[in-house]
N, C-alpha and C. Protein backbone atom coordinates (compact mmCIF):
# COMPACT_ATOMS: atom_id res chain seq x y z
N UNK A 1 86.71 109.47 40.83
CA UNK A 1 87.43 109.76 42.07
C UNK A 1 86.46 110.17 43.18
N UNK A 2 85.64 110.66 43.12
CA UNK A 2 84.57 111.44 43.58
C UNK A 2 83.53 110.22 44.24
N UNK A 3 83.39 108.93 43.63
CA UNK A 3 83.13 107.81 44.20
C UNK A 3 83.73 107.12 45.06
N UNK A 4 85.01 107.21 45.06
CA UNK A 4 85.38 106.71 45.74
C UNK A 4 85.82 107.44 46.72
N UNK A 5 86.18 108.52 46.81
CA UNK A 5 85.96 109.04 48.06
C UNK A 5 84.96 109.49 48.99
N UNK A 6 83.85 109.31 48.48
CA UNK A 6 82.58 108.89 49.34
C UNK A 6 81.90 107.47 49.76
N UNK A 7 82.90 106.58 48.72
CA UNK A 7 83.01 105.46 49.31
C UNK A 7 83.32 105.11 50.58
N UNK A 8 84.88 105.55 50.32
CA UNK A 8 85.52 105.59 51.76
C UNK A 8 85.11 106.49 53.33
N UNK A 9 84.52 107.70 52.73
CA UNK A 9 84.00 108.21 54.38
C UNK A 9 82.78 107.70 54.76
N UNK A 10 81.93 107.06 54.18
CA UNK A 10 80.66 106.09 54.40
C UNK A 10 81.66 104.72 54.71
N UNK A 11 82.47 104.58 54.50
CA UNK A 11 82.85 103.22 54.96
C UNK A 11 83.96 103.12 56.77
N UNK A 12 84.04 104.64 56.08
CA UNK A 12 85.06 105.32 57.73
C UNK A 12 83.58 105.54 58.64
N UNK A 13 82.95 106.28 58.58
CA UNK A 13 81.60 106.48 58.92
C UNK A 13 81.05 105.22 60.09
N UNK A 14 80.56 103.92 59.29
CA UNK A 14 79.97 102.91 59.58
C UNK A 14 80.97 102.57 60.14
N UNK A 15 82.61 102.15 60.15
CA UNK A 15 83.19 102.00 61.30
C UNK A 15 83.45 102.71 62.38
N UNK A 16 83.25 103.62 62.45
CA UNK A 16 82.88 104.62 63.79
C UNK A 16 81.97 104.22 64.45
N UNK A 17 80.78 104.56 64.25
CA UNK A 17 79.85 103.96 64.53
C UNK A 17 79.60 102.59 65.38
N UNK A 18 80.23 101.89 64.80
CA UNK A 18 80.39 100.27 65.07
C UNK A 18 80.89 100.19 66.23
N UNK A 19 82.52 100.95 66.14
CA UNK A 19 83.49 101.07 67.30
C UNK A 19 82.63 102.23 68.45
N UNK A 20 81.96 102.97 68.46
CA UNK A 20 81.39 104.12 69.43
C UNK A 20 80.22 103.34 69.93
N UNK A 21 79.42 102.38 69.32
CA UNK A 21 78.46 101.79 69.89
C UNK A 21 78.46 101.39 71.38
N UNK A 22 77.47 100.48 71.74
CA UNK A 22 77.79 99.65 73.14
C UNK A 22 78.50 98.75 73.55
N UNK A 23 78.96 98.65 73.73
CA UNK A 23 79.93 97.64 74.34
C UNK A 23 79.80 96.61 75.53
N UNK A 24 80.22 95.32 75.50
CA UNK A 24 79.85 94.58 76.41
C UNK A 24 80.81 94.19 77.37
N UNK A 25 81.02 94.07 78.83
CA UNK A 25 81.70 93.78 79.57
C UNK A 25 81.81 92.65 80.30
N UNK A 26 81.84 91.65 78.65
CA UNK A 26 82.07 90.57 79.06
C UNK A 26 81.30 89.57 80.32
N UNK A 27 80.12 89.90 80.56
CA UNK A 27 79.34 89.57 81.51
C UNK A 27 78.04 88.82 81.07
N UNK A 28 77.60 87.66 81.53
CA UNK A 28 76.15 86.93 80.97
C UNK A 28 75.40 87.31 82.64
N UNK A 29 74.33 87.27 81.75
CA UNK A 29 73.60 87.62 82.94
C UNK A 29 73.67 86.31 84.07
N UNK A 30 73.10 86.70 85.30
CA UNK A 30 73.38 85.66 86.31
C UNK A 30 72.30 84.36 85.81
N UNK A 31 72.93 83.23 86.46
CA UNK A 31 72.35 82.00 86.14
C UNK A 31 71.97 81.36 87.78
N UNK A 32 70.39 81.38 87.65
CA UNK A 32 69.88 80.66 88.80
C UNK A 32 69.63 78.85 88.99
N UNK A 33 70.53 78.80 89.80
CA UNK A 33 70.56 77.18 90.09
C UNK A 33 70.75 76.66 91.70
N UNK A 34 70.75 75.42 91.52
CA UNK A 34 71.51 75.12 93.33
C UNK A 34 70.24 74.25 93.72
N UNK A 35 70.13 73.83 94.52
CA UNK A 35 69.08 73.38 95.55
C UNK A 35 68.22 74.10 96.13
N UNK A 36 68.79 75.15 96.98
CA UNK A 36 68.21 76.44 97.29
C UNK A 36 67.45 76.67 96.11
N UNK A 37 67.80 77.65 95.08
CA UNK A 37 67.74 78.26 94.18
C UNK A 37 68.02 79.70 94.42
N UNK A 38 68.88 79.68 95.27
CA UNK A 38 69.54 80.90 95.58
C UNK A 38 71.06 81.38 95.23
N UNK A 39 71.74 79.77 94.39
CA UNK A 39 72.69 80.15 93.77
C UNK A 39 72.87 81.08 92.75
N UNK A 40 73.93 81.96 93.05
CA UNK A 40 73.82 83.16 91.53
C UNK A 40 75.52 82.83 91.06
N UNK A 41 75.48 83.02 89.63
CA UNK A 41 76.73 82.33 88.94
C UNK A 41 76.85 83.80 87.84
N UNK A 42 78.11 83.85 87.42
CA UNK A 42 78.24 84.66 86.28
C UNK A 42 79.35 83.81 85.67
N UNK A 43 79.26 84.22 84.55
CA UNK A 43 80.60 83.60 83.79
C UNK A 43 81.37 84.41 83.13
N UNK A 44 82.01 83.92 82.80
CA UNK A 44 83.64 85.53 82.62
C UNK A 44 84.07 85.04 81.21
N UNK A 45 84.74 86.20 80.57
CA UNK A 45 84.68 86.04 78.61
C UNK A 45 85.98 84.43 78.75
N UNK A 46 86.26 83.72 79.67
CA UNK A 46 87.36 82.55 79.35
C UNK A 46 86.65 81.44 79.34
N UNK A 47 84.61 81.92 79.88
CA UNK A 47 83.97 80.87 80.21
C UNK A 47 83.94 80.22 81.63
N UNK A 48 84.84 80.51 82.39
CA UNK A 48 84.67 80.08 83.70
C UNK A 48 83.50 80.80 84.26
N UNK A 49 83.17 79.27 85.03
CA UNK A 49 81.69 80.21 85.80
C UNK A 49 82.24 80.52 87.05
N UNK A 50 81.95 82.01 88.06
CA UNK A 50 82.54 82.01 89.36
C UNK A 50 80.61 81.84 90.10
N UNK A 51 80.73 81.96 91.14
CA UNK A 51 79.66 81.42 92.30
C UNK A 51 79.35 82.77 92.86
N UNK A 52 78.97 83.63 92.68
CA UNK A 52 78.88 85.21 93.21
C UNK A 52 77.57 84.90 94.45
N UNK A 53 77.49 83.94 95.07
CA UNK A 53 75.92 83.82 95.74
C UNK A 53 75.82 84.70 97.34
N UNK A 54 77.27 84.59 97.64
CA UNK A 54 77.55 85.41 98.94
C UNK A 54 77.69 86.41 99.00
N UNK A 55 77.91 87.21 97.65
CA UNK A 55 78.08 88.81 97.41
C UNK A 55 76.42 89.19 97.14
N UNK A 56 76.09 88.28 96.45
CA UNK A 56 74.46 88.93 96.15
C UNK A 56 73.64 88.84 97.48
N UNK A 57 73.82 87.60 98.29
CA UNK A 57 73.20 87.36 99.47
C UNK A 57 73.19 88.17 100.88
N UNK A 58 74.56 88.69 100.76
CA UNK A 58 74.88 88.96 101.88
C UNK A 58 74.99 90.76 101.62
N UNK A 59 75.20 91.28 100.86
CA UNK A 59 75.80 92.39 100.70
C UNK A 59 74.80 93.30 99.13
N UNK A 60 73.58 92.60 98.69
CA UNK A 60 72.93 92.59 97.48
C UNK A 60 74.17 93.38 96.53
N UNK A 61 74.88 92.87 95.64
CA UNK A 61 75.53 92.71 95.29
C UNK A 61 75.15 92.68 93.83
N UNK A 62 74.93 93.26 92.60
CA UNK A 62 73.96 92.45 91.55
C UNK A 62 75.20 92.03 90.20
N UNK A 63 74.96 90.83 90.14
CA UNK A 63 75.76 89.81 89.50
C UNK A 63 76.23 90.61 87.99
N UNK A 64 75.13 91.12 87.44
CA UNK A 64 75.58 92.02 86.72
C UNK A 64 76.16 93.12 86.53
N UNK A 65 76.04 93.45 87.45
CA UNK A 65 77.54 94.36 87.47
C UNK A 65 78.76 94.46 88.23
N UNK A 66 78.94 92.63 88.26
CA UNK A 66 80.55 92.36 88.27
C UNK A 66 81.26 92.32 87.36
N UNK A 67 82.48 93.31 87.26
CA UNK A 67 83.72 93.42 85.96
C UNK A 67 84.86 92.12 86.32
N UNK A 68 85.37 92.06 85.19
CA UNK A 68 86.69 91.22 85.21
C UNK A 68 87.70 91.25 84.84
N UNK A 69 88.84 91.32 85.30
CA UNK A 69 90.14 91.55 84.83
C UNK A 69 90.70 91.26 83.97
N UNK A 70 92.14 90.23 83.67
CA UNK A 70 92.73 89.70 82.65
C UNK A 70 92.00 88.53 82.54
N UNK A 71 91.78 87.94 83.72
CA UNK A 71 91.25 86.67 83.94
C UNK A 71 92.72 85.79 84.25
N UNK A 72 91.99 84.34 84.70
CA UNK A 72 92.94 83.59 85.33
C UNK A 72 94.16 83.01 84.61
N UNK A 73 95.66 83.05 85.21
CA UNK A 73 96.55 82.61 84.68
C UNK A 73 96.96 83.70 83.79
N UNK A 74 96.53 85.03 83.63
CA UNK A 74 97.07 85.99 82.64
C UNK A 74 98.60 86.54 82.78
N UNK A 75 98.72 86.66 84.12
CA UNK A 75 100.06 87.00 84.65
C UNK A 75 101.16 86.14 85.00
N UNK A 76 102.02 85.68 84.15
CA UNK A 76 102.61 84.63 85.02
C UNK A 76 104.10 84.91 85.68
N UNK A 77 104.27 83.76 86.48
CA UNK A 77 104.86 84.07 87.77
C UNK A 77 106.04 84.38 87.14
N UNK A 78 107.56 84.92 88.53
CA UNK A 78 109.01 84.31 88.26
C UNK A 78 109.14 82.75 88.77
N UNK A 79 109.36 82.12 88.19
CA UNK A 79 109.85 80.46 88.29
C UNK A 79 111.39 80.63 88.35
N UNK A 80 111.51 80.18 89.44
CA UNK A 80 113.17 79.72 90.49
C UNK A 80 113.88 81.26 89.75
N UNK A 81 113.73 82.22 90.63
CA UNK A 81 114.30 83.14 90.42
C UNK A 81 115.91 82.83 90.70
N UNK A 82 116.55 83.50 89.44
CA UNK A 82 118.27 83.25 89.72
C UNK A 82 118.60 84.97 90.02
N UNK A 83 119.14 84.50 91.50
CA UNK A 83 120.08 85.39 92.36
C UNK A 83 121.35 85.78 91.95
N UNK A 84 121.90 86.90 92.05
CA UNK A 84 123.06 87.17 92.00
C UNK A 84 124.14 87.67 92.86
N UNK A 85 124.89 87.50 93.53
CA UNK A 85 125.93 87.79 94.07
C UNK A 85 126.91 89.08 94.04
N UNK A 86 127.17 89.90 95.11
CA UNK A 86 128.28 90.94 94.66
C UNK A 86 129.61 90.24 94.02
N UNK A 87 129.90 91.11 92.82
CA UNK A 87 130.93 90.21 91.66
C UNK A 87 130.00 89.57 91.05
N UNK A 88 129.30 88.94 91.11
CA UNK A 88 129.25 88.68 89.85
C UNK A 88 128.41 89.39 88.80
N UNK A 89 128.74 88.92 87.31
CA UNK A 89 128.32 89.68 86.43
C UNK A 89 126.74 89.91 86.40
N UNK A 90 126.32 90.80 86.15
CA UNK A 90 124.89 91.38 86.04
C UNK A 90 124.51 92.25 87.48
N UNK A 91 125.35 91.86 88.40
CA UNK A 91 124.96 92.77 89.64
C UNK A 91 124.94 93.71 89.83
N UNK A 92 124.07 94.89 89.95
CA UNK A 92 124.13 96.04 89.97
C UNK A 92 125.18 97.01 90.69
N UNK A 93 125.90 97.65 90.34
CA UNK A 93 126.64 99.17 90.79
C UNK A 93 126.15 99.42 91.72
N UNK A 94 127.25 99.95 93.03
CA UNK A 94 126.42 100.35 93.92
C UNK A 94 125.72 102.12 93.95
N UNK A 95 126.09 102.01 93.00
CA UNK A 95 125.64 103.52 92.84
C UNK A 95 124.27 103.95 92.07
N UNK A 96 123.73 102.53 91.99
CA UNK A 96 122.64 102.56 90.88
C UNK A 96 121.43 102.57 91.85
N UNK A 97 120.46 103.44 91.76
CA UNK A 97 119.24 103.64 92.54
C UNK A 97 117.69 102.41 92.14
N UNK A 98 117.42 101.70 93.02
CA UNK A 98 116.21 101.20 92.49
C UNK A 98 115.80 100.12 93.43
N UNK A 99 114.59 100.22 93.14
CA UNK A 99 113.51 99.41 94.72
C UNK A 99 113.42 98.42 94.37
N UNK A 100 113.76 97.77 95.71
CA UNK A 100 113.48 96.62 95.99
C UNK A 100 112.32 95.86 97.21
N UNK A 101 112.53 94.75 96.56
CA UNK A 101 111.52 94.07 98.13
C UNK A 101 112.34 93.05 98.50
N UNK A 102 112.66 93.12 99.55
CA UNK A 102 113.57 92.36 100.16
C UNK A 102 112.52 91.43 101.64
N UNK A 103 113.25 90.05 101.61
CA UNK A 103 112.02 89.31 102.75
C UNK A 103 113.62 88.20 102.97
N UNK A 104 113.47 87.52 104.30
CA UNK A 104 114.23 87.02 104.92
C UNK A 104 113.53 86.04 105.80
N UNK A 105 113.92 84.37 105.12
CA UNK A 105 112.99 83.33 106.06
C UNK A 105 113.80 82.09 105.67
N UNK A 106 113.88 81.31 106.80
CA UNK A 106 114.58 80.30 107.31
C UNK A 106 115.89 80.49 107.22
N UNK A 107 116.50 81.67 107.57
CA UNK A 107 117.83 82.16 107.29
C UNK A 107 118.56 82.04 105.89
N UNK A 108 117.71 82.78 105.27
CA UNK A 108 118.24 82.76 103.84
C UNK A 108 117.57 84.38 103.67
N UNK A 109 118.36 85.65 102.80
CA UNK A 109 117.67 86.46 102.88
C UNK A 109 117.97 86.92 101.29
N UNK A 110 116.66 87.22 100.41
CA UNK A 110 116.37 87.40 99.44
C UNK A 110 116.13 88.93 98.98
N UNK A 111 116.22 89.68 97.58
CA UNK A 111 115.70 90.50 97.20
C UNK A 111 115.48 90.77 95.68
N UNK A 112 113.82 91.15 95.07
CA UNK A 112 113.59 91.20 94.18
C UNK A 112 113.39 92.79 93.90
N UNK A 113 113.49 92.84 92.63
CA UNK A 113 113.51 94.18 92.00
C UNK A 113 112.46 94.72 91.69
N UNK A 114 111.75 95.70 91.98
CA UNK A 114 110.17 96.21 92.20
C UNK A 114 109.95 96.09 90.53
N UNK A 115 111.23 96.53 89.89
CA UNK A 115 110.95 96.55 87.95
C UNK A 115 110.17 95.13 87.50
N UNK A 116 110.98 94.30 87.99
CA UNK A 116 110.74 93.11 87.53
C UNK A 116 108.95 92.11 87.99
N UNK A 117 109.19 92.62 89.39
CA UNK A 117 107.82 92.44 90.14
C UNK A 117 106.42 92.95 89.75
N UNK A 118 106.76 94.16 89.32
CA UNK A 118 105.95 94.81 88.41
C UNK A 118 104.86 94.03 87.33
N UNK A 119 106.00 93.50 86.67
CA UNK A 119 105.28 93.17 85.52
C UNK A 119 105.21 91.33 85.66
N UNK A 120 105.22 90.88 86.94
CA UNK A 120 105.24 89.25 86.83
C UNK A 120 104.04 89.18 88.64
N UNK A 121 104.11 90.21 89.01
CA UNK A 121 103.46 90.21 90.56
C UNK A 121 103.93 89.18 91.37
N UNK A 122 104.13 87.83 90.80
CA UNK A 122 104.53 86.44 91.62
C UNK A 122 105.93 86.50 91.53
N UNK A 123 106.55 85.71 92.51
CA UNK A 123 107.71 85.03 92.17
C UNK A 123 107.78 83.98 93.29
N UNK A 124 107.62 82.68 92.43
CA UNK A 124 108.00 81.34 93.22
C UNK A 124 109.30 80.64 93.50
N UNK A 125 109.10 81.01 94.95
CA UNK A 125 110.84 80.81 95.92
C UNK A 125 110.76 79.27 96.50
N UNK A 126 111.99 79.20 97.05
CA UNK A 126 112.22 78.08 97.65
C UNK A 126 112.85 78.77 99.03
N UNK A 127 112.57 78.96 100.53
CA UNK A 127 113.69 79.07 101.54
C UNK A 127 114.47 78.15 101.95
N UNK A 128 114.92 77.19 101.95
CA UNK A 128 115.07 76.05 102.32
C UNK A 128 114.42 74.73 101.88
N UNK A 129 113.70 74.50 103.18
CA UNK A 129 112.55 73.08 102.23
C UNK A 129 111.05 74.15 102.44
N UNK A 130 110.83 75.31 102.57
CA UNK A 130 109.73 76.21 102.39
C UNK A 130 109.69 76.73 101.27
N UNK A 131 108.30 76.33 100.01
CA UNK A 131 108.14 76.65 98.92
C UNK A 131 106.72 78.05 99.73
N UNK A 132 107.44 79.59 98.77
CA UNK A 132 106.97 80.64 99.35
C UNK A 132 106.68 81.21 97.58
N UNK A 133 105.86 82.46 97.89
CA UNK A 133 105.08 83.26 96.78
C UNK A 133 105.23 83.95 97.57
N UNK A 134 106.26 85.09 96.90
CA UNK A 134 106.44 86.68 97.17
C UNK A 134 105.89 87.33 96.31
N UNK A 135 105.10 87.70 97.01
CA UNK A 135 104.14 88.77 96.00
C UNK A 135 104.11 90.37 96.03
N UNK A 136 103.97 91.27 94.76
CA UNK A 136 104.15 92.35 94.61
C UNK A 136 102.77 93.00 94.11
């Protein structure tokens, strides 16, 4: 018994360790190319390379220590948001408290629910024949 429980805190141990170590933020160092040779590139953990040459150029900027978010396409949109009407079912009480963002264009006037916006940031509208991105 006595083995194996020194098994296990040497094995808890070395995963500590492992997990407390350094960590990488997803960043390769910059890559020099271009004509110039003043292009500076980083690439992001999805593999996309972005062009960082105007942040380093203009503002010294150092390529390595740009962070990255979810990365692209992580969030996705509302697609043809369905509206609801007073009466009908799912429409909120008027007694029920909660934010909205409300926007009004080509005489059509819309409102989304800050809950929902939250967690989608986009939502792709139609006003008419105007295709719009209300964003949160």
């Amino acid at each position: 018994m006595t083995v194996l429980k020194s098994s296990l805190i040497y094995c808890l141990v070395l995963l500590f360790a492992f997990a407390c170590g350094k960590t990488s933020n997803n960043v390769t160092q910059p890559n020099t190319s271009g004509e110039q040779g003043n292009r500076k590139t980083i690439v992001d953990r999805t593999g996309k390379e972005w062009d960082v040459s105007h942040a380093f150029l203009k503002y010294q900027m150092k390529p390595d220590k740009f962070q990255f978010g979810l990365g692209p396409n992580a969030i996705r949109p509302i697609l043809n948001p369905r509206h609801l009407q007073p009466g009908q079912s799912g429409y909120p009480a008027d007694a029920r408290n909660f934010l909205i963002l409300g926007t009004s264009l080509e005489g059509e006037t819309r409102a989304y629910s800050i809950d929902k916006l939250s967690f989608h940031e986009v939502a792709d509208e139609k006003f008419g024949n105007v295709h719009v991105a209300v964003a949160y």
